[in-house]
Protein backbone atom coordinates (compact mmCIF):
# COMPACT_ATOMS: atom_id res chain seq x y z
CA UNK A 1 0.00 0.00 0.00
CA UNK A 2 2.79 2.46 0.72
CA UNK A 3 4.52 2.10 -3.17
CA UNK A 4 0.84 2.01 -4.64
CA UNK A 5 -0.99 4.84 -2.79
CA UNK A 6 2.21 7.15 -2.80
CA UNK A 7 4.92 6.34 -5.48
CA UNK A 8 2.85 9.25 -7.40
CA UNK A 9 4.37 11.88 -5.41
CA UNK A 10 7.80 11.28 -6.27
CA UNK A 11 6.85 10.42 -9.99
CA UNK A 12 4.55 13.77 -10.56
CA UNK A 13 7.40 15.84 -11.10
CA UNK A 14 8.66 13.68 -14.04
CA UNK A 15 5.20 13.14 -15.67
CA UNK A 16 4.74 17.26 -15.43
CA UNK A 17 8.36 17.13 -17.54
CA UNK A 18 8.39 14.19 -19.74
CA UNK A 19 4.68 13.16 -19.81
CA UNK A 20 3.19 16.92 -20.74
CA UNK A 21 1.23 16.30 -17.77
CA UNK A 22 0.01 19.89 -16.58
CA UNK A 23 -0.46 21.56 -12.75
CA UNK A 24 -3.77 21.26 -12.94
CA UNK A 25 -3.90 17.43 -14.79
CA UNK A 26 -1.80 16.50 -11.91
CA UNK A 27 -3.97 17.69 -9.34
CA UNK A 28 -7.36 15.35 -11.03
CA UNK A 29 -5.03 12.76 -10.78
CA UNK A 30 -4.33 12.94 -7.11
CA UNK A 31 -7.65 13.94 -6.34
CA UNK A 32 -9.06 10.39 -8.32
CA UNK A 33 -7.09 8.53 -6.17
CA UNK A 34 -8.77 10.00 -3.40
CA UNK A 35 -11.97 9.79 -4.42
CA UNK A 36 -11.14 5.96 -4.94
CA UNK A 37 -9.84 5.93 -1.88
CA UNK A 38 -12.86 6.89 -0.41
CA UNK A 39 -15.25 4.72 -2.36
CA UNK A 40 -12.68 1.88 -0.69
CA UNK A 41 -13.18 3.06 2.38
CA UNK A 42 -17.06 3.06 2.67
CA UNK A 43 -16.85 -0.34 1.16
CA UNK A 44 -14.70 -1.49 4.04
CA UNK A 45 -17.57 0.55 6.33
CA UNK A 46 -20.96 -1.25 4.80
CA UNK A 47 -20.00 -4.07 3.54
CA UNK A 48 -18.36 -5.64 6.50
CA UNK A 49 -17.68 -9.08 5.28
CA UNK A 50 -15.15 -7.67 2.98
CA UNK A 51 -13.32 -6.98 6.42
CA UNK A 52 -13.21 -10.56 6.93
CA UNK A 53 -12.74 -11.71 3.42
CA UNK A 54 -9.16 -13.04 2.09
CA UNK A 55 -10.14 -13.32 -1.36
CA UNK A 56 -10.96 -9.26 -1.35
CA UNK A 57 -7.37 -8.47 0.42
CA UNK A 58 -5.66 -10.86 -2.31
CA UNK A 59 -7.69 -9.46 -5.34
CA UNK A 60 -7.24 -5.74 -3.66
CA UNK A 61 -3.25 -6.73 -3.94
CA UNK A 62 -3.16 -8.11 -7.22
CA UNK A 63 -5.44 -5.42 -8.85
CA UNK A 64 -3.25 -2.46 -7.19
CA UNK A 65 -0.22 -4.08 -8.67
CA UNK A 66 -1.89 -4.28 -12.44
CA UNK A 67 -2.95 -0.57 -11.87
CA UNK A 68 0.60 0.74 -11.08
CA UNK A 69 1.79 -1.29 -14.51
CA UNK A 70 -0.50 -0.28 -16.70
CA UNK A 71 0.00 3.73 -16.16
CA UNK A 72 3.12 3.75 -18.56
CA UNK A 73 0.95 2.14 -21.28
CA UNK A 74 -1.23 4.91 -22.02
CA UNK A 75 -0.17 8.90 -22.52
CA UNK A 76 -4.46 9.42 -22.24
CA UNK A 77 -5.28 11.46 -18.83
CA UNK A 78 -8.66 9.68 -18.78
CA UNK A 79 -7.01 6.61 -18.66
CA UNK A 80 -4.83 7.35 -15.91
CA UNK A 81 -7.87 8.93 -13.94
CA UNK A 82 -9.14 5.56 -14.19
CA UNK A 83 -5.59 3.51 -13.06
CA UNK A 84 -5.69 6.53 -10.40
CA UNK A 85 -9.14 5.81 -9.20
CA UNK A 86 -9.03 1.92 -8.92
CA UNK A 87 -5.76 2.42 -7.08
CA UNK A 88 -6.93 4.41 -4.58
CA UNK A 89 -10.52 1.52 -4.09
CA UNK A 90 -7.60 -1.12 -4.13
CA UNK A 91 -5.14 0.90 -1.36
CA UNK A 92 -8.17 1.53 0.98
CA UNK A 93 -9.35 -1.74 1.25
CA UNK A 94 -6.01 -3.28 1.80
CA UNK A 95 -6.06 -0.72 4.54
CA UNK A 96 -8.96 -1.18 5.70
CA UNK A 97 -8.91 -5.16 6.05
CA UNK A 98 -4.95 -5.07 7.15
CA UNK A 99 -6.31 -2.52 10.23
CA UNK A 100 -9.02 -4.49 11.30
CA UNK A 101 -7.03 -7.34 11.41
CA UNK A 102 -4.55 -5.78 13.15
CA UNK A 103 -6.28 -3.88 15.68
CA UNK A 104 -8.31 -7.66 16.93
CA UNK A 105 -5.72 -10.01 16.59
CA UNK A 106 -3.08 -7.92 17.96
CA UNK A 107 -4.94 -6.87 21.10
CA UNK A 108 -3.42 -9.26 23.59
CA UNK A 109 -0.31 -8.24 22.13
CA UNK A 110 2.81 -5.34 22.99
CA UNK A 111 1.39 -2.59 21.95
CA UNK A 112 4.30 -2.10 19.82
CA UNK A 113 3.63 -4.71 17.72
CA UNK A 114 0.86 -2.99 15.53
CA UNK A 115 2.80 -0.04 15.14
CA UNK A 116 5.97 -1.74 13.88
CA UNK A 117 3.27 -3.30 11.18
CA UNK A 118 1.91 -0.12 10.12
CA UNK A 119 5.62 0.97 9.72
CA UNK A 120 5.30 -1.38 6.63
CA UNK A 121 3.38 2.34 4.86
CA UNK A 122 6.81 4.31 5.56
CA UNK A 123 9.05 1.53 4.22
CA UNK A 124 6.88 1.41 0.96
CA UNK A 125 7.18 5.12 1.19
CA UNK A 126 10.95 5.91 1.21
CA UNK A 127 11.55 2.39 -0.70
CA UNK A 128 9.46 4.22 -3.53
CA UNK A 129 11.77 7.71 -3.05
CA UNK A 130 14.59 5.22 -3.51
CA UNK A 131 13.70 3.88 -6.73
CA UNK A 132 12.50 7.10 -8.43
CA UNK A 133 15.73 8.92 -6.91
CA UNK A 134 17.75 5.92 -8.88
CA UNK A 135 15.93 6.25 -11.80
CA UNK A 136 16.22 10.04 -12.51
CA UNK A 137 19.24 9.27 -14.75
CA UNK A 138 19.01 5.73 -15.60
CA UNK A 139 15.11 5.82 -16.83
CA UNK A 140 12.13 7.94 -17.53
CA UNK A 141 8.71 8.41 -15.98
CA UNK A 142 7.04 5.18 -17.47
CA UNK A 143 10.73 2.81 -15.97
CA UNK A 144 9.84 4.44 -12.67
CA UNK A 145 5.62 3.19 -12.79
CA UNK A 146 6.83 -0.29 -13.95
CA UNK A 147 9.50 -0.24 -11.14
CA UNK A 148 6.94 0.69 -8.42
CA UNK A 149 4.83 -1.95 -10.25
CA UNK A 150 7.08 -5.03 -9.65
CA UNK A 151 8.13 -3.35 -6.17
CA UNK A 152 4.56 -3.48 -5.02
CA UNK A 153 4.46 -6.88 -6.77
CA UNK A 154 6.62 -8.45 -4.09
CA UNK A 155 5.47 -6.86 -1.09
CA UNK A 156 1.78 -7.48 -2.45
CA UNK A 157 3.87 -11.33 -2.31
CA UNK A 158 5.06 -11.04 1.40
CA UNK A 159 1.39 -10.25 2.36
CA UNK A 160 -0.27 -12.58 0.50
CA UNK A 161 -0.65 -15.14 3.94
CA UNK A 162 -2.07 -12.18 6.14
CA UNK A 163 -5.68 -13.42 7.60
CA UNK A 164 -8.72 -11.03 8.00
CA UNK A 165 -10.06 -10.34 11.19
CA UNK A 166 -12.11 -13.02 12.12
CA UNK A 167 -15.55 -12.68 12.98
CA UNK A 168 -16.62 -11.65 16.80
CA UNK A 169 -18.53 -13.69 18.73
CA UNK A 170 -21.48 -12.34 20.81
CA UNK A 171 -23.28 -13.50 23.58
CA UNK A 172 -27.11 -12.88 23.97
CA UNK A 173 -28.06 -9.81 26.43
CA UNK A 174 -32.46 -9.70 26.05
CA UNK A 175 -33.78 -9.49 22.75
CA UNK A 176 -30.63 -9.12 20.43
CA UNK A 177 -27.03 -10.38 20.41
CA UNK A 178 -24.33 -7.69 21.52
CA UNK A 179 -20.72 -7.92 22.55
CA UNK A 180 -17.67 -9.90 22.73
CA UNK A 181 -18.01 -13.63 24.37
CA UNK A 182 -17.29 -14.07 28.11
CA UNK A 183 -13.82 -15.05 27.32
CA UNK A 184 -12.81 -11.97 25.57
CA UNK A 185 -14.78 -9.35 27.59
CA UNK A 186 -12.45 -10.91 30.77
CA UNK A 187 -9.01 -10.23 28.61
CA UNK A 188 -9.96 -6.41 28.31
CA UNK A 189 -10.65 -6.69 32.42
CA UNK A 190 -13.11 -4.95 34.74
CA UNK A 191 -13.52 -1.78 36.44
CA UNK A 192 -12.44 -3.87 40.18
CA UNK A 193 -8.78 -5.53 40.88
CA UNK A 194 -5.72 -4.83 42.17
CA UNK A 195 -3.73 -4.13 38.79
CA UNK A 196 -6.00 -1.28 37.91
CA UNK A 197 -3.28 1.34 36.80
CA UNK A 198 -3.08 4.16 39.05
CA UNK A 199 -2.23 6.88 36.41
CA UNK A 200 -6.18 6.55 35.84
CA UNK A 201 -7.12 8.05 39.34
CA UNK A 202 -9.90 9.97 40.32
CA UNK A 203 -11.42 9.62 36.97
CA UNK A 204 -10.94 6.37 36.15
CA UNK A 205 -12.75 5.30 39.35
CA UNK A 206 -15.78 8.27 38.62
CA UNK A 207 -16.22 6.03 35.13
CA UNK A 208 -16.23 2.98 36.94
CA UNK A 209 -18.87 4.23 39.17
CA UNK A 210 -20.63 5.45 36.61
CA UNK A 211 -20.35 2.29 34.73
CA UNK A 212 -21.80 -0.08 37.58
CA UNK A 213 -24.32 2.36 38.20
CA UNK A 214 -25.79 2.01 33.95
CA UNK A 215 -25.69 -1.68 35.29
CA UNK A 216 -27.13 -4.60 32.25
CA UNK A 217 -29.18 -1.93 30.43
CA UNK A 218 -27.11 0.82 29.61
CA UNK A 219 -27.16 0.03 25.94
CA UNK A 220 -24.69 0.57 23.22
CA UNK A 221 -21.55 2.17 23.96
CA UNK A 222 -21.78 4.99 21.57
CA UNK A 223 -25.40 5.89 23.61
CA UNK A 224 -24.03 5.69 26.77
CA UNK A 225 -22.06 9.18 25.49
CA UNK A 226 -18.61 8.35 23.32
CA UNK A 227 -20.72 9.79 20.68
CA UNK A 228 -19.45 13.27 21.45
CA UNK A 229 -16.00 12.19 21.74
CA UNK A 230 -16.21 10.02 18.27
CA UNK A 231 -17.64 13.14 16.95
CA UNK A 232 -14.68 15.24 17.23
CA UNK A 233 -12.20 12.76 16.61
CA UNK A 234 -14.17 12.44 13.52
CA UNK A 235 -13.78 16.17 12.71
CA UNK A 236 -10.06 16.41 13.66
CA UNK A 237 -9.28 13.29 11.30
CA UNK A 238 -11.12 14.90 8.72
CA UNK A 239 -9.20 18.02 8.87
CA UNK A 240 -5.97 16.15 8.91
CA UNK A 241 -6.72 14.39 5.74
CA UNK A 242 -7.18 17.67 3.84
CA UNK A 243 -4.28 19.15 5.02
CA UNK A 244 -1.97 16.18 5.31
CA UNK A 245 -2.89 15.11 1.56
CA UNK A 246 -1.97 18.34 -0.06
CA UNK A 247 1.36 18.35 1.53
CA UNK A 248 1.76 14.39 1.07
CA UNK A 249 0.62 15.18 -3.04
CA UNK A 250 2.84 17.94 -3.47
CA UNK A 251 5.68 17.81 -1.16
CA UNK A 252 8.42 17.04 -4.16
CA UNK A 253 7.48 19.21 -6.34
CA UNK A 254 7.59 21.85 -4.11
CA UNK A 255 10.84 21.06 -2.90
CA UNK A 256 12.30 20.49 -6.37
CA UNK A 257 11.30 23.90 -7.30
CA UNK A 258 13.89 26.05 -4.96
CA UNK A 259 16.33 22.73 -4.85
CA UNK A 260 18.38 21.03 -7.03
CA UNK A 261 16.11 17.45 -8.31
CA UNK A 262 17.62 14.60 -5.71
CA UNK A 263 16.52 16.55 -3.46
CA UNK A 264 12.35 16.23 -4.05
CA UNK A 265 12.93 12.64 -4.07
CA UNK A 266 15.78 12.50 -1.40
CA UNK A 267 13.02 14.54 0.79
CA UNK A 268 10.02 12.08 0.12
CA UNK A 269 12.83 9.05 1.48
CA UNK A 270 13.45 10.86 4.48
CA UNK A 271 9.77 10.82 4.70
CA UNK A 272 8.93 7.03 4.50
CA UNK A 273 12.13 6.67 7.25
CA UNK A 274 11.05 8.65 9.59
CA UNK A 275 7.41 7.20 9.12
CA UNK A 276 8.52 3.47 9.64
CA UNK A 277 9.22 3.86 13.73
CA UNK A 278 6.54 6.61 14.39
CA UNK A 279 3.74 4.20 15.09
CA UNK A 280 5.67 2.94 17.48
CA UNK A 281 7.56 5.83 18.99
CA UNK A 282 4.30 7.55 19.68
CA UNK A 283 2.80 3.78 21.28
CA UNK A 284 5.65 4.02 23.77
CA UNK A 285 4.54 7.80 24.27
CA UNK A 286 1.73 7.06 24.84
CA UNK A 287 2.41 4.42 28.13
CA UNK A 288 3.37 7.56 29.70
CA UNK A 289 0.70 10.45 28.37
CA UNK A 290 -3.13 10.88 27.29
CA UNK A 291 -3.86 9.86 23.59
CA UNK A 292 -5.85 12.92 23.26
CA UNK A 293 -3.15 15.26 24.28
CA UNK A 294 -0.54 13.53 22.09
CA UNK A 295 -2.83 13.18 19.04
CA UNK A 296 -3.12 16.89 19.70
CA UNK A 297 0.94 17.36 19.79
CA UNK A 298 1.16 15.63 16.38
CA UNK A 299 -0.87 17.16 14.83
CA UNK A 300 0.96 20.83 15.56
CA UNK A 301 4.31 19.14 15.09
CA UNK A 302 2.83 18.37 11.61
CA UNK A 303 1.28 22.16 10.87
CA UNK A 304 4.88 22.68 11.48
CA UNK A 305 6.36 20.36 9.31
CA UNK A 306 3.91 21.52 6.29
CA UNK A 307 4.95 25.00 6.66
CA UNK A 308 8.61 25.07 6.57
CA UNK A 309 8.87 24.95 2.96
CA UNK A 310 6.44 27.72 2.34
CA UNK A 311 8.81 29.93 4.94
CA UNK A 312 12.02 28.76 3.50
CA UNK A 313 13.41 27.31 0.41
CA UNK A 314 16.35 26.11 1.49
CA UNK A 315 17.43 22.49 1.54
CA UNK A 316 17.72 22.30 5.46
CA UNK A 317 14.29 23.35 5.50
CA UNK A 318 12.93 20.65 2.90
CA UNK A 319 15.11 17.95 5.22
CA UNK A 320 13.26 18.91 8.51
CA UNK A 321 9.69 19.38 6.73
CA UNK A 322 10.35 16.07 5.58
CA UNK A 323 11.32 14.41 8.99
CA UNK A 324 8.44 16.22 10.72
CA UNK A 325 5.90 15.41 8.16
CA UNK A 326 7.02 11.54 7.99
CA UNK A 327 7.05 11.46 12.09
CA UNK A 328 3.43 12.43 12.43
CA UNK A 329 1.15 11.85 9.89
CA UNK A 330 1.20 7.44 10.09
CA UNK A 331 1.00 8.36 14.18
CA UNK A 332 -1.66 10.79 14.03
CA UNK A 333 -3.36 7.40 12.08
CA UNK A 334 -2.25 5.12 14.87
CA UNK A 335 -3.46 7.35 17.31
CA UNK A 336 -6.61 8.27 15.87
CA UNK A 337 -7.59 4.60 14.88
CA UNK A 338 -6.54 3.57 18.75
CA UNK A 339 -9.03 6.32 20.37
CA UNK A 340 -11.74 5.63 18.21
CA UNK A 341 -11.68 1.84 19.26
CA UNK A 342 -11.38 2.77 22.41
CA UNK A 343 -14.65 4.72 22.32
CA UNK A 344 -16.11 1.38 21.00
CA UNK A 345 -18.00 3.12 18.24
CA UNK A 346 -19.57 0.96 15.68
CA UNK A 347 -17.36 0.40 12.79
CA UNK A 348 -15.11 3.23 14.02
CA UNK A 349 -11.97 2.06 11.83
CA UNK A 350 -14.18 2.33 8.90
CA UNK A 351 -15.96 5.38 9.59
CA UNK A 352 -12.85 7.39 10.73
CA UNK A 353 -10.50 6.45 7.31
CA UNK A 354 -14.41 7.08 5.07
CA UNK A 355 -14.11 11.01 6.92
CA UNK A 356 -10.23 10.95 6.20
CA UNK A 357 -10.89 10.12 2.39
CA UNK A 358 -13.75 12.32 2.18
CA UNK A 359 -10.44 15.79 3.70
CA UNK A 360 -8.42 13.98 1.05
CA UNK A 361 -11.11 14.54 -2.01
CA UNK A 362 -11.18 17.90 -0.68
CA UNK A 363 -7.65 18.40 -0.38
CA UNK A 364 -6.44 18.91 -3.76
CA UNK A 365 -9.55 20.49 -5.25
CA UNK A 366 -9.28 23.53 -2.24
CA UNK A 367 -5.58 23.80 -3.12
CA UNK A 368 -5.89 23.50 -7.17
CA UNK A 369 -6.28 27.02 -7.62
CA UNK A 370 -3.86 27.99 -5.34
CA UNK A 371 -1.12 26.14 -7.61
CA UNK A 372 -0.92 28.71 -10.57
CA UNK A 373 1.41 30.88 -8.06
CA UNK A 374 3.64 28.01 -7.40
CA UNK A 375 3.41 25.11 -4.05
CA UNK A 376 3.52 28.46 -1.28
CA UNK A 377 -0.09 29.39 -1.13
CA UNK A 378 -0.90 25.19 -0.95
CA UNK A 379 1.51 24.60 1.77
CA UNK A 380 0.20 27.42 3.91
CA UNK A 381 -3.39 26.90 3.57
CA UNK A 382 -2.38 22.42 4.19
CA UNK A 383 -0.37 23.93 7.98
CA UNK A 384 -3.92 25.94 8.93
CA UNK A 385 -6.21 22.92 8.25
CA UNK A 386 -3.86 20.84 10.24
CA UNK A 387 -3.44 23.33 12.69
CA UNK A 388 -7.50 23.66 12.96
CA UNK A 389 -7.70 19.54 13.40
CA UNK A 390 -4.95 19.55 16.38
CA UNK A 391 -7.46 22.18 17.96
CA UNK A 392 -10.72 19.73 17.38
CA UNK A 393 -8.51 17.43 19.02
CA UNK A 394 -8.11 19.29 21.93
CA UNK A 395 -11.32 18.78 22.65
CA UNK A 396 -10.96 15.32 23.47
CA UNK A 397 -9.32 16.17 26.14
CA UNK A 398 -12.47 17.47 27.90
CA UNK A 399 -13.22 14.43 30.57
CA UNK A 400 -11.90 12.07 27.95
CA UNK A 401 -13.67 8.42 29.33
CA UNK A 402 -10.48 6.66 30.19
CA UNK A 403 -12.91 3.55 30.83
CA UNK A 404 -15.81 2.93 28.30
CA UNK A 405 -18.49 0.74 29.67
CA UNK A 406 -19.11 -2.35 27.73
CA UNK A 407 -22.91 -3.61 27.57
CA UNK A 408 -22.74 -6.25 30.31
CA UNK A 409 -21.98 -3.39 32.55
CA UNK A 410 -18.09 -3.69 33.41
CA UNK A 411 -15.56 -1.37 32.35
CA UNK A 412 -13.15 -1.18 28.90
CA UNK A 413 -9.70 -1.00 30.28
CA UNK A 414 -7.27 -3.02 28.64
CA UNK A 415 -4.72 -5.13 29.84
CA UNK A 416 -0.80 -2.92 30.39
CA UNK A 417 0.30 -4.74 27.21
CA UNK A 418 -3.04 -5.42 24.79
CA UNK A 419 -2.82 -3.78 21.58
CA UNK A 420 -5.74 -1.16 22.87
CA UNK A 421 -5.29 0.38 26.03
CA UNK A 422 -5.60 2.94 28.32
CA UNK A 423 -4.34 6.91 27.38
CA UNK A 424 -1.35 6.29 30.05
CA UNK A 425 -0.51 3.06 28.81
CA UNK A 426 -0.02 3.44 24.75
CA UNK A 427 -2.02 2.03 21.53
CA UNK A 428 -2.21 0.06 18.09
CA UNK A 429 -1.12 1.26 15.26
CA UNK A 430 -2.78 2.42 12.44
C-alpha cells in the first residue's frame, strides 16, 4: 500500500516534464485517487464481510499491482484517472482489512507490535523515493511506474498469507445479540482488581462508578455518550486528511522547485524513514501520556512540518519538513484509529479512514487554484487545516472516558500490554 498509494508523489514531477502532464492534470489525478480511496473506504464501512474476506485483500493486492503497470501504457489522462481511481478503491481496502485485522488479533499483544506493522506504509514510502531517486538518470517516468509496479508486486507477495479479522462472537443480552463472548470481555478486564493502573485516578474510578451504576441496560456504547467524543475525533481526522494530503501530493514538487532534483525525491525518502518507527515511537509515548493530548501534539508538530517549505526554500528546511511530516502523519493514524476503538463506536476504523478520504477529495480540489502561483499558497493553507484539526482534538481532552463501559456493565480497560489500552498506557497502530 505504501509504493501504490504514494509512489505518485515522487513520480509527478517527471510526468509534469516528460509526460506533458500539466499543474492542474496533476492535481485530477491525485484527487481520483482519493476519491477511490474513499469509495474503498465506505466499502470497508458497509459491507463488513469484505473486512473478513481473504479473497478481497488478495484481489485488492493483485489489482493495485496491475494498476501501477498499466500507467506507462497509455499517454491518455482519462485513462490514468481511471488507473488513479481503482488504485486508490484497491489501497483503501487493503487498509482497511490489514487494520481491522490488526487492531483484533493484535490486542493481547505489545502494543508495539501494531505499530511496527503499520511501519510497513513508511518503508513502501521511502523504498518508492529510492527507486524514483535511482531512476532520474538511468530511466524515464514510465521505468519508474513499472519499477513501483514489480516493487509493489513483491510486497503485495510477502502479504499474500495475512488473515482477515475473524468474525466476533457475541453472547445474547435480552432481545438481540451484543458484545464480545465471556472469554474476551475478561481479557480487556473490569472496572475492580488490584492491577488497575493508578495513572487513571480519580477519573478512572468516577467512570467505573458510573459504569456499575448504567448496570445490564445501559445500551450501546456509543449511547451511553462516546458519541461526542467520536464526533470530534471524527472532525479532527477529517481536517488532517485535507491538510496532510496536499502536503503528502505535493511535497516534491515543491521542494524540487527552490532545490536542485535529488533533493524532491531525497526529501520524500526521508519521509517514509522517519514514518517506519513513528507508530511505534508515539505507542511508547503514549504508556506515559493521554492519547488525546498527544494526538493533539502531532498534529501541531505536523502544521509545522507543512509549513517550513512555504517559509524557506532552502534544503535544510525541505530535510526537517520532511522528517516532521514523515514522524506524524502514520501516528496521528495510529493514534486516531486507537481512540476511536477505544470509544467502542460501531465500525469506528471504517468510519474514521471514510471522513479521512472524504479531507483527502477535498484536499487537492481547495488547493488547485492555489497552484498557478507556485506550491507556497498550498503549503500554507495544508499547515492551517492541520493546525484547525490539532485544535478539534483538543477537545478530546475534555473528561476524555479513560474507561468505556461495555454492555454487560463492566468497564473497557485493557490489559498494560493489549494492543488497545488505556491513554497512560499506549495504543495500536494504524
Amino acid at each position: 500500500m505504501g509504493v501504490g498509494r504514494f509512489v505518485y508523489t515522487p513520480i509527478l514531477p517527471l510526468m509534469h516534464a516528460q509526460a506533458g502532464l500539466t499543474t492542474g492534470a496533476g492535481a485530477r489525478l491525485a484527487t481520483a485517487n482519493y476519491v477511490g480511496y474513499l469509495v474503498g473506504a465506505l466499502a470497508g464501512t458497509f459491507l463488513p464481510r469484505l473486512m473478513r474476506s481473504r479473497a478481497a485483500l488478495r484481489g485488492a493486492l493483485a489489482a493495485l499491482v496491475a494498476s501501477l503497470a498499466a500507467m506507462p501504457l497509455t499517454h491518455s489522462t482519462a485513462v490514468w484517472l481511471l488507473l488513479r481511481l481503482g488504485a486508490g478503491v484497491f489501497s483503501a481496502l487493503i487498509f482497511v482489512i490489514a487494520a481491522s485485522s490488526l487492531l483484533s488479533r493484535l490486542r493481547e499483544h505489545p502494543a508495539h507490535l501494531p505499530g511496527w506493522a503499520f511501519g510497513g506504509v513508511g518503508t513502501g514510502i521511502a523504498l518508492s523515493g529510492l527507486l524514483v531517486l535511482a531512476l532520474r538518470s538511468a530511466g524515464d517516468w514510465r521505468t519508474a511506474w513499472w519499477a513501483a509496479a514489480a516493487l509493489a508486486a513483491v510486497l503485495g507477495a510477502g502479504a499474500w498469507g495475512l488473515r482477515p479479522e475473524a468474525v466476533t462472537r457475541t453472547v445474547s443480552v435480552g432481545p438481540e445479540s451484543v458484545g464480545p463472548a465471556p472469554e474476551e470481555s475478561a481479557s480487556e478486564g473490569t472496572d475492580a482488581g488490584p492491577e488497575a493502573p493508578a495513572s487513571g485516578g480519580r477519573a478512572d474510578r468516577a467512570d467505573a462508578g458510573r459504569a456499575r451504576a448504567a448496570g445490564p441496560d445501559a445500551g450501546h456504547p456509543a449511547e451511553a455518550g462516546t458519541s461526542r467524543w467520536f464526533a470530534a475525533l471524527f472532525v479532527s481526522y477529517t481536517l488532517e486528511g485535507v491538510g496532510y494530503i496536499i502536503a503528502g501530493t505535493f511535497l516534491v514538487a515543491a521542494v524540487e522547485k527552490n532545490s536542485p532534483g535529488w533533493i524532491g525525491s531525497g526529501a520524500w525518502v526521508l519521509v517514509g524513514l522517519a514514518a517506519v518507527p513513528s507508530a511505534a515511537l508515539w505507542t511508547g509515548l503514549g504508556r506515559r501520556r493521554s492519547r488525546p493530548t498527544l494526538l493533539s501534539a502531532a498534529l501541531l508538530v505536523q502544521a509545522v512540518g507543512v509549513a517550513l517549505p512555504a517559509l524557506s526554500g532552502t534544503v535544510v528546511a525541505a530535510l526537517v519538513s520532511a522528517t516532521l511530516f514523515g514522524a506524524t502523519f502514520i501516528g496521528v493514524s495510529t493514534l486516531v484509529l486507537s481512540i476511536g476503538t477505544h470509544l467502542r463506536f460501531p465500525r469506528a476504523v471504517g468510519l474514521l479512514t471514510a471522513g479521512y478520504s472524504v479531507g483527502q477529495v477535498l484536499g487537492p480540489l481547495v488547493a488547485a487554484p492555489l497552484l498557478h502561483h507556485g506550491y507556497r499558497r498550498a503549503l500554507v493553507l495544508a499547515a492551517a487545516t492541520v493546525l484547525a484539526a490539532a485544535l478539534a482534538a483538543l477537545a478530546l481532552r475534555v473528561r476524555f472516558p479513560h474507561r468505556v463501559p461495555v454492555p454487560d456493565g463492566a468497564v473497557h480497560r485493557p490489559a498494560p500490554d493489549a494492543g488497545v489500552v488505556s491513554p497512560a498506557e499506549g495504543f495500536p497502530g494504524s
